[in-house]
N, C-alpha and C. Protein backbone atom coordinates (compact mmCIF):
# COMPACT_ATOMS: atom_id res chain seq x y z
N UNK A 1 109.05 117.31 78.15
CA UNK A 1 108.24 117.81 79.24
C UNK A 1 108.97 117.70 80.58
N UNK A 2 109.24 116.47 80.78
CA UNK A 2 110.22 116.10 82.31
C UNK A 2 111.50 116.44 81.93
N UNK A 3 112.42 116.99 83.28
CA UNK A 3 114.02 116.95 82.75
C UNK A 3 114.11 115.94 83.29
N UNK A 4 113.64 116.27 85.17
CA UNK A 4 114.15 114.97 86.06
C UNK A 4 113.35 114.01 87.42
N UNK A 5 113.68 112.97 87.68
CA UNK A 5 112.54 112.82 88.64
C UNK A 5 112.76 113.68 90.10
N UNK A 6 113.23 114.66 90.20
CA UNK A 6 113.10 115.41 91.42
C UNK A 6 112.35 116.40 91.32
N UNK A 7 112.03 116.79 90.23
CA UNK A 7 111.48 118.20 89.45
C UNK A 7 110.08 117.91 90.01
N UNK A 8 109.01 118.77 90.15
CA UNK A 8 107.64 118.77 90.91
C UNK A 8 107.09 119.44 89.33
N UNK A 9 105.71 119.21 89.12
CA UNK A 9 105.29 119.76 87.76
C UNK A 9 103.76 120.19 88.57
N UNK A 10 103.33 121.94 88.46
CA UNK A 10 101.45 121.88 88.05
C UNK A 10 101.80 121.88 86.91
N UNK A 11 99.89 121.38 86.56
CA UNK A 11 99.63 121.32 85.24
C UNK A 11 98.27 121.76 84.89
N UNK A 12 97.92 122.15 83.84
CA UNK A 12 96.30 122.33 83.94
C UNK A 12 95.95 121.16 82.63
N UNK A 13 94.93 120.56 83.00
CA UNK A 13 94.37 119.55 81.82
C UNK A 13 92.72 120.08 81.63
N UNK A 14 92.31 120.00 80.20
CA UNK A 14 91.01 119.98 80.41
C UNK A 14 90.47 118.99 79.81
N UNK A 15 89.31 118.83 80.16
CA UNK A 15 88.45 117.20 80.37
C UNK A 15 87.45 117.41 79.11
N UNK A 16 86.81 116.02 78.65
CA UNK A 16 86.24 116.07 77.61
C UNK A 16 85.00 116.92 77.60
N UNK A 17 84.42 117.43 78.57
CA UNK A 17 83.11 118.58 78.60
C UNK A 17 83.92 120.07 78.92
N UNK A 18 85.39 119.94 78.51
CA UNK A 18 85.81 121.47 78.43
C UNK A 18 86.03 121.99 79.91
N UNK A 19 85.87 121.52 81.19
CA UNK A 19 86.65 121.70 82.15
C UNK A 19 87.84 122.07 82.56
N UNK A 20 88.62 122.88 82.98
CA UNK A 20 90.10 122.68 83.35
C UNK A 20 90.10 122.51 84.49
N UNK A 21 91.36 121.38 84.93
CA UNK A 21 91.66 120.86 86.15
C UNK A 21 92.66 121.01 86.29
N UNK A 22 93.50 121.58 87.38
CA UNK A 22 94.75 121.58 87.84
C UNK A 22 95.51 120.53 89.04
N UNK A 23 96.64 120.29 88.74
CA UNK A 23 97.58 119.31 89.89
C UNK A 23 98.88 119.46 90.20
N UNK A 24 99.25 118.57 90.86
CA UNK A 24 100.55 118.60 90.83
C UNK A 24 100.89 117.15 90.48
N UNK A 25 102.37 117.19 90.29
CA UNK A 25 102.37 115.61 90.19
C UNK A 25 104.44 115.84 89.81
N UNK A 26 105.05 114.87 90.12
CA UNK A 26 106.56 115.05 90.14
C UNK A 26 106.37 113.39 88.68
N UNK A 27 105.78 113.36 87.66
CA UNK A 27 105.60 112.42 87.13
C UNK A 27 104.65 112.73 86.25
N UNK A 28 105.03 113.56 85.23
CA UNK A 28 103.94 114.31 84.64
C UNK A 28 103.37 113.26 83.29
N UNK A 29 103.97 112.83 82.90
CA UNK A 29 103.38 111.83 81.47
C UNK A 29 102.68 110.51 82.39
N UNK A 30 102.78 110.04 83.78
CA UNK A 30 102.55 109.16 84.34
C UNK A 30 100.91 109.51 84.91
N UNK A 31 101.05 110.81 85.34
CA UNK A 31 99.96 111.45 85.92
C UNK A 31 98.81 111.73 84.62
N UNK A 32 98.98 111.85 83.40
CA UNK A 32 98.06 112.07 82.52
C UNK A 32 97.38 111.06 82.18
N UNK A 33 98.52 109.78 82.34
CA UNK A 33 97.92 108.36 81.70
C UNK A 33 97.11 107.94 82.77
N UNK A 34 97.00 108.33 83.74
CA UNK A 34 96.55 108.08 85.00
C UNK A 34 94.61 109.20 84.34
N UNK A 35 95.06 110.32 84.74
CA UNK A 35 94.03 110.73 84.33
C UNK A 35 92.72 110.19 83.37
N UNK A 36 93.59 109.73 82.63
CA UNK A 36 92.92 109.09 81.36
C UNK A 36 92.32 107.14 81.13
N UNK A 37 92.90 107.36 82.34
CA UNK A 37 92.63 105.45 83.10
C UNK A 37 91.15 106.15 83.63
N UNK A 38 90.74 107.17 84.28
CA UNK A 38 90.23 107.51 85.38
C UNK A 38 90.30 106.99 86.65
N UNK A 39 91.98 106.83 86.40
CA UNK A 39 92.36 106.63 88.15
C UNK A 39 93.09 108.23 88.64
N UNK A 40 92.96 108.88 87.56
CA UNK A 40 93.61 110.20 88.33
C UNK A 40 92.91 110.98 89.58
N UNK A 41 91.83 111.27 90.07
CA UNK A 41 91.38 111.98 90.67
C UNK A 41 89.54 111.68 90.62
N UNK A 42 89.03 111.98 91.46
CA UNK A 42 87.18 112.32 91.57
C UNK A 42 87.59 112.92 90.23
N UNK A 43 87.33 114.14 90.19
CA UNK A 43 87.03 115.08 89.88
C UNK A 43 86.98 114.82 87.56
N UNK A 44 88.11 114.28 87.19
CA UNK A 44 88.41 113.70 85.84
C UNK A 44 88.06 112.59 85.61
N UNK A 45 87.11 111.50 87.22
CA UNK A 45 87.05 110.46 86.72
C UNK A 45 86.54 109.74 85.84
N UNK A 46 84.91 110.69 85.33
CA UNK A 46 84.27 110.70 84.42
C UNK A 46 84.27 111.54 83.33
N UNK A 47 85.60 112.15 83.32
CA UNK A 47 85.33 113.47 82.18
C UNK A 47 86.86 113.17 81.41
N UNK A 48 87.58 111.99 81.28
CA UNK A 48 88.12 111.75 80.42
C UNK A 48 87.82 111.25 79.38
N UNK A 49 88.00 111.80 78.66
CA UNK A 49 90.09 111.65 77.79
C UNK A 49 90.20 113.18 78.37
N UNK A 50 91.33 113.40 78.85
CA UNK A 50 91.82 114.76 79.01
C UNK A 50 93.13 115.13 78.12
N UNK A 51 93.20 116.58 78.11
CA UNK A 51 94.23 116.66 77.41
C UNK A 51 95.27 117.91 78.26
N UNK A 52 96.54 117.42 78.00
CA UNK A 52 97.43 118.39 78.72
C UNK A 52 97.63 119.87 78.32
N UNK A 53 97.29 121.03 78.84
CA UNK A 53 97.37 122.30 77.82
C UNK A 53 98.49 122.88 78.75
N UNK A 54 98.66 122.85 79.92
CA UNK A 54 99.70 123.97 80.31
C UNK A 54 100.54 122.80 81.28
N UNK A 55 102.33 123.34 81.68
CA UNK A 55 102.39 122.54 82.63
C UNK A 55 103.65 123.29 83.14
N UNK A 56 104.41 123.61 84.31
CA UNK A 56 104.98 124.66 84.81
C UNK A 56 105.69 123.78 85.81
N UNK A 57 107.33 123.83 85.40
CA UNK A 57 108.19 122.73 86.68
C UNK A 57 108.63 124.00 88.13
N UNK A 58 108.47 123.53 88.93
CA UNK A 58 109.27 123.99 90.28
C UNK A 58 110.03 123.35 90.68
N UNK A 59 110.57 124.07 91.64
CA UNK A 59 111.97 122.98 92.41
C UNK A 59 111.80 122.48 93.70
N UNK A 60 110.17 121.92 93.86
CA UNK A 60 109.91 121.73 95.45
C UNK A 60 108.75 121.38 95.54
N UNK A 61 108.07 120.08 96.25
CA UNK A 61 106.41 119.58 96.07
C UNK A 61 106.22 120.89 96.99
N UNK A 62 106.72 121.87 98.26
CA UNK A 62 106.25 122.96 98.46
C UNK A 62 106.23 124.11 97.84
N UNK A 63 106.78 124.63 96.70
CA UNK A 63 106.32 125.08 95.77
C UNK A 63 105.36 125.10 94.39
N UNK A 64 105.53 123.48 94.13
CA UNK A 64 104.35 123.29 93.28
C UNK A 64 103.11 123.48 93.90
N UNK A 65 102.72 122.59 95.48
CA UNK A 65 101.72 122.92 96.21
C UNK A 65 101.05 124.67 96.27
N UNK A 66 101.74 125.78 96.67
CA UNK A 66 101.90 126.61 96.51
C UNK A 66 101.48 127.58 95.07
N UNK A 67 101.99 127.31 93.97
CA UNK A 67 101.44 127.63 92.74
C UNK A 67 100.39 126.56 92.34
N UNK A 68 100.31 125.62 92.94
CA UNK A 68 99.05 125.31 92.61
C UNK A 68 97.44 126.14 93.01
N UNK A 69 97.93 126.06 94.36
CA UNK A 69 96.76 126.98 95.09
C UNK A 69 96.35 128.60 93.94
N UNK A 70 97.81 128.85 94.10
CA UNK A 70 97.59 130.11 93.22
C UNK A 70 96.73 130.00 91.63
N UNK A 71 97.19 129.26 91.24
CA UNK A 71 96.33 129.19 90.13
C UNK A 71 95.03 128.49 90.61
N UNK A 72 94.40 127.55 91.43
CA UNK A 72 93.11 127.05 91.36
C UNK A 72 92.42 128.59 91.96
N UNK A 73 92.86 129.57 92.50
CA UNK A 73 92.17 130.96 92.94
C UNK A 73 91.90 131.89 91.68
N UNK A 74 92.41 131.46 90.42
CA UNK A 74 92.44 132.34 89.20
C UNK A 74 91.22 131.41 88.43
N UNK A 75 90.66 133.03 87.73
CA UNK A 75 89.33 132.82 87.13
C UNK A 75 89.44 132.11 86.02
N UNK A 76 88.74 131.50 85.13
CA UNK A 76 88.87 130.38 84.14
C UNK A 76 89.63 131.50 83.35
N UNK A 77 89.07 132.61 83.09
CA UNK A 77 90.20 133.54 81.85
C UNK A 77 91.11 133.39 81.68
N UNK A 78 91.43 133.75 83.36
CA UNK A 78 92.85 134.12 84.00
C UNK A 78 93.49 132.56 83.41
N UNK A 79 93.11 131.59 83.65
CA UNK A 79 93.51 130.19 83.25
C UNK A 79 93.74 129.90 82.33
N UNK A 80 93.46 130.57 81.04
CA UNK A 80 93.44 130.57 79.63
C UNK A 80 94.46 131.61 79.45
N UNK A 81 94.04 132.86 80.17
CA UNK A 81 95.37 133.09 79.51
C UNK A 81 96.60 133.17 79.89
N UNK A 82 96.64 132.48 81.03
CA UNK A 82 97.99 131.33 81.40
C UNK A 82 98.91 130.82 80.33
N UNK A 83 97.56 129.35 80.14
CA UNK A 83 97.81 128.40 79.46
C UNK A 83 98.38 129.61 77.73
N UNK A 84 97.83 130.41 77.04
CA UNK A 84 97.60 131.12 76.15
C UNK A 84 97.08 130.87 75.21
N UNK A 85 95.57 130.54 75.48
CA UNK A 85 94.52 130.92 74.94
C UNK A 85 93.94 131.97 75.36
N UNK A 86 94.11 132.50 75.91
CA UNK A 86 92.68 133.43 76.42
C UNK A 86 93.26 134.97 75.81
C-alpha cells in the first residue's frame, strides 16, 4: 500500500452501517488502525470496524487535500465507481 513516508495517500473507507468516508493521511495502515481505535475522526467514531476499499497516493499533502475535496463533491455512485464497485 505505502512506498514511502513522504507519499500523501486519500482513501475512502466504509464504516460498519455501510457509509463511505474519505481522508487523507501520509500513514495509511496507521490511519486505519486509528480509525478502528475510534480515534480516527467524529465522523467513524462510532461506526467502526471500517474497512479500506479505495486508496490513491499523490506527491503533495496539497494535492491529496485537493483530490480529496474532489472526491467528497462526488455522488456515492460516483464513489463506487471509483473505488469499482459501482
Amino acid at each position: 500500500m505505502e512506498k514511502n513516508s513522504s507519499s500523501w495517500y486519500v482513501y475512502i473507507i466504509e464504516c460498519k452501517d455501510g457509509k463511505l468516508y474519505t481522508g487523507i493521511t501520509n500513514n495509511l495502515e496507521g490511519r486505519i488502525k486509528q480509525h478502528n481505535r475510534g480515534r480516527g475522526c467524529r465522523f467513524t467514531k462510532y461506526r467502526s470496524p471500517v474497512k479500506l476499499l479505495y486508496n490513491e497516493e499523490c506527491i503533495s499533502k496539497a494535492m491529496a487535500l485537493s483530490r480529496e475535496a474532489r472526491i467528497k463533491s462526488f455522488t456515492r455512485a460516483k464513489k463506487l465507481e471509483l473505488i469499482g464497485a459501482g
